[in-house]
Structure formats: structure tokens, C-alpha cells
N, C-alpha and C. Protein backbone atom coordinates (compact mmCIF):
# COMPACT_ATOMS: atom_id res chain seq x y z
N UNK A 1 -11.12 9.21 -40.26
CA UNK A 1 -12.29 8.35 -40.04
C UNK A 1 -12.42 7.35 -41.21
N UNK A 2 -12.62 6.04 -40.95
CA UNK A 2 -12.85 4.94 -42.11
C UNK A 2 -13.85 4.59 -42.20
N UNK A 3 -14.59 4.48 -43.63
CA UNK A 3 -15.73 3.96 -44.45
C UNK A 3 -15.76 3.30 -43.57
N UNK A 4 -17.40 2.71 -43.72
CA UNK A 4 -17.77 1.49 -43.60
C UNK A 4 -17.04 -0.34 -44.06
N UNK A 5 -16.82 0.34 -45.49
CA UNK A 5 -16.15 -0.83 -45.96
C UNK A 5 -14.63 -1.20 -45.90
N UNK A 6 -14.15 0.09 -45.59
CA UNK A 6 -12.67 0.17 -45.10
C UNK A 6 -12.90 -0.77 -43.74
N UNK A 7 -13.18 -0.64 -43.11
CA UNK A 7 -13.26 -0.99 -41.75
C UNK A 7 -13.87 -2.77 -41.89
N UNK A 8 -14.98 -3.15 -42.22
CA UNK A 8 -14.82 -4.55 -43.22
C UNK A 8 -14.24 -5.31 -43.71
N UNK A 9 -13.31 -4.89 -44.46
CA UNK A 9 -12.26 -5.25 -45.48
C UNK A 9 -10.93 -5.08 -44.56
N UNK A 10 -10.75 -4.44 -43.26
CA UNK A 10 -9.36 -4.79 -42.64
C UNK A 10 -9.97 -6.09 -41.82
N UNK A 11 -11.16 -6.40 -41.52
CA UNK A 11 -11.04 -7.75 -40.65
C UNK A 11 -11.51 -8.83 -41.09
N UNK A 12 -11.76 -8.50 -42.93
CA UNK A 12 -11.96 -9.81 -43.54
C UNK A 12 -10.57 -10.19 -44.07
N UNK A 13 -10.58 -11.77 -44.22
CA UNK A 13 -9.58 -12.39 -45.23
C UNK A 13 -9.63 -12.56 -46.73
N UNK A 14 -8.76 -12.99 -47.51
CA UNK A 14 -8.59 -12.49 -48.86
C UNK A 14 -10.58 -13.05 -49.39
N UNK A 15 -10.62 -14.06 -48.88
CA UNK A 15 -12.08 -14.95 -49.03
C UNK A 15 -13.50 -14.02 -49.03
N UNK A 16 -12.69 -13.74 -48.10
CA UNK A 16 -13.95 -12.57 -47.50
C UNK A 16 -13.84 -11.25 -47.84
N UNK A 17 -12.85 -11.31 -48.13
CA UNK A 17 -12.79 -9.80 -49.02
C UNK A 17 -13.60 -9.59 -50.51
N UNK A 18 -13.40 -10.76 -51.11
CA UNK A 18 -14.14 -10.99 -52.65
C UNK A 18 -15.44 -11.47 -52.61
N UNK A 19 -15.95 -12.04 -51.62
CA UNK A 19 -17.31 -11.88 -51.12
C UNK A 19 -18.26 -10.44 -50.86
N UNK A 20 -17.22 -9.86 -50.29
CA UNK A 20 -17.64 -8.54 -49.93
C UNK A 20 -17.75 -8.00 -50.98
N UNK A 21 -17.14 -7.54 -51.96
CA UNK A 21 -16.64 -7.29 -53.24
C UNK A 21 -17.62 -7.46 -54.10
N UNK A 22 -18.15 -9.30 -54.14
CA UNK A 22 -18.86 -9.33 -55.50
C UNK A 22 -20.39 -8.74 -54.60
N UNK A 23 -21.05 -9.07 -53.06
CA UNK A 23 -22.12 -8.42 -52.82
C UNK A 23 -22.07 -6.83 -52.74
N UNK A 24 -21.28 -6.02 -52.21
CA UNK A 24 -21.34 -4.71 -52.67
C UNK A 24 -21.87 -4.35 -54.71
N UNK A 25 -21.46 -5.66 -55.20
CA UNK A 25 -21.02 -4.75 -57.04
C UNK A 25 -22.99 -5.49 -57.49
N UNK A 26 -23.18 -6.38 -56.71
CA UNK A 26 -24.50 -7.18 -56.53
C UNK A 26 -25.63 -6.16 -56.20
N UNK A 27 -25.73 -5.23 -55.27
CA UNK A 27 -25.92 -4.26 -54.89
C UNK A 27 -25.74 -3.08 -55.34
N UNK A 28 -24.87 -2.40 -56.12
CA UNK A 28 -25.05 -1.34 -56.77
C UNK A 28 -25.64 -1.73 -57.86
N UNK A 29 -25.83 -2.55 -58.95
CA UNK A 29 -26.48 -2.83 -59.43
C UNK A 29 -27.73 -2.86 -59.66
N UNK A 30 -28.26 -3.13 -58.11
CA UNK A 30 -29.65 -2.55 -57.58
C UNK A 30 -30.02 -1.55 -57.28
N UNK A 31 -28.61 -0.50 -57.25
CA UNK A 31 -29.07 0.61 -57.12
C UNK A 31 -29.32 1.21 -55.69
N UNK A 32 -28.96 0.26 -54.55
CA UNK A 32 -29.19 0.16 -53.32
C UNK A 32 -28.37 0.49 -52.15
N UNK A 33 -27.05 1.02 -52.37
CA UNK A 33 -26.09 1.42 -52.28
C UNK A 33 -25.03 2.06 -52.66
N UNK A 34 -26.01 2.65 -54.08
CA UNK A 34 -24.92 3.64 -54.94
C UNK A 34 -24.76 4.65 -54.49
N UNK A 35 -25.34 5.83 -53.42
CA UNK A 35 -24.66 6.19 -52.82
C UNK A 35 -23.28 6.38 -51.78
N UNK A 36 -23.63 4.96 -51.03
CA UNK A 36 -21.94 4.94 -50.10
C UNK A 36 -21.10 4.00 -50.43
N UNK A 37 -21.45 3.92 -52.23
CA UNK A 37 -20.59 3.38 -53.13
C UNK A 37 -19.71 4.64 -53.62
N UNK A 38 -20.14 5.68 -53.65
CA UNK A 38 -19.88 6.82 -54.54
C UNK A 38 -18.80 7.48 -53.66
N UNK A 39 -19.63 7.93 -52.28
CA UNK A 39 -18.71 8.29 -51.20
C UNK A 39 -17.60 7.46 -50.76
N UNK A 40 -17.22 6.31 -51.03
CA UNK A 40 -16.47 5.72 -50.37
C UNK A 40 -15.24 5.01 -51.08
N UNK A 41 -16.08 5.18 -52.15
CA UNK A 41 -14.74 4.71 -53.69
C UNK A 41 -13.52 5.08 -53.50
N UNK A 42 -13.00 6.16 -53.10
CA UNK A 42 -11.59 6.69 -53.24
C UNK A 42 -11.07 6.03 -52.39
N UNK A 43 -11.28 5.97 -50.78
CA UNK A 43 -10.68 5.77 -49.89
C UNK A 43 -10.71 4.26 -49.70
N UNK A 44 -11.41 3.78 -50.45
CA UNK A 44 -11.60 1.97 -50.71
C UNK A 44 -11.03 1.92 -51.77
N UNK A 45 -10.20 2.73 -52.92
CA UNK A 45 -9.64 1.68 -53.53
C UNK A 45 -8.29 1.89 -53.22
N UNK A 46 -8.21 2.68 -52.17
CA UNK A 46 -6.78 2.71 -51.84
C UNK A 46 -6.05 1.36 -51.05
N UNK A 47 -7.48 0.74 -49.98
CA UNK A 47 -6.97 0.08 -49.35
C UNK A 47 -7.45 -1.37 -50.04
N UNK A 48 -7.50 -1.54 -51.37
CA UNK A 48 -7.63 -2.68 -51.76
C UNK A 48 -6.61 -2.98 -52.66
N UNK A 49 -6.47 -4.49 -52.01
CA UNK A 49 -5.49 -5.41 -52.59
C UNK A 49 -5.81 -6.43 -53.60
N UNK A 50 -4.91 -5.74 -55.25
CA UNK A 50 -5.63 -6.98 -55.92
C UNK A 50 -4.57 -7.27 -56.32
């Protein structure tokens, strides 16, 4: 089964991938998603391309 953001990040482009990227890091910041930041870290940084 794939994250949320796994699933995001296969049908964005590189553009949209770093968008995604800087509002997710925009957002934990706030504290507003540090949970299925936490859960989802491993399996998202597998499928990220830097």
C-alpha cells in the first residue's frame, strides 16, 4: 500500500515534485502534518529522486 505522498510524487513532474517538497517541509514546520510526516518518511525517501 502507498503513502499518500508516494502516490503524489509518482504523478507529479520534477516541478511538482519540489513544490510538493518545499509545502510538505512548510507544513511540518507548523506542526500540521508531523505526524504523516513521521509515518511516511521511510517509504518516501525511498522513492525520491534527488
Amino acid at each position: 500500500m502507498k503513502c499518500l505522498k508516494e502516490i503524489l510524487i509518482d504523478s507529479l513532474d520534477e516541478a511538482g515534485q519540489k513544490n510538493l517538497d518545499n509545502f510538505l517541509k512548510e507544513r511540518v514546520k507548523k506542526r500540521e502534518v508531523k505526524i504523516l510526516v513521521k509515518k511516511s518518511s521511510d517509504g518516501f525517501r525511498k522513492t525520491k529522486r534527488d
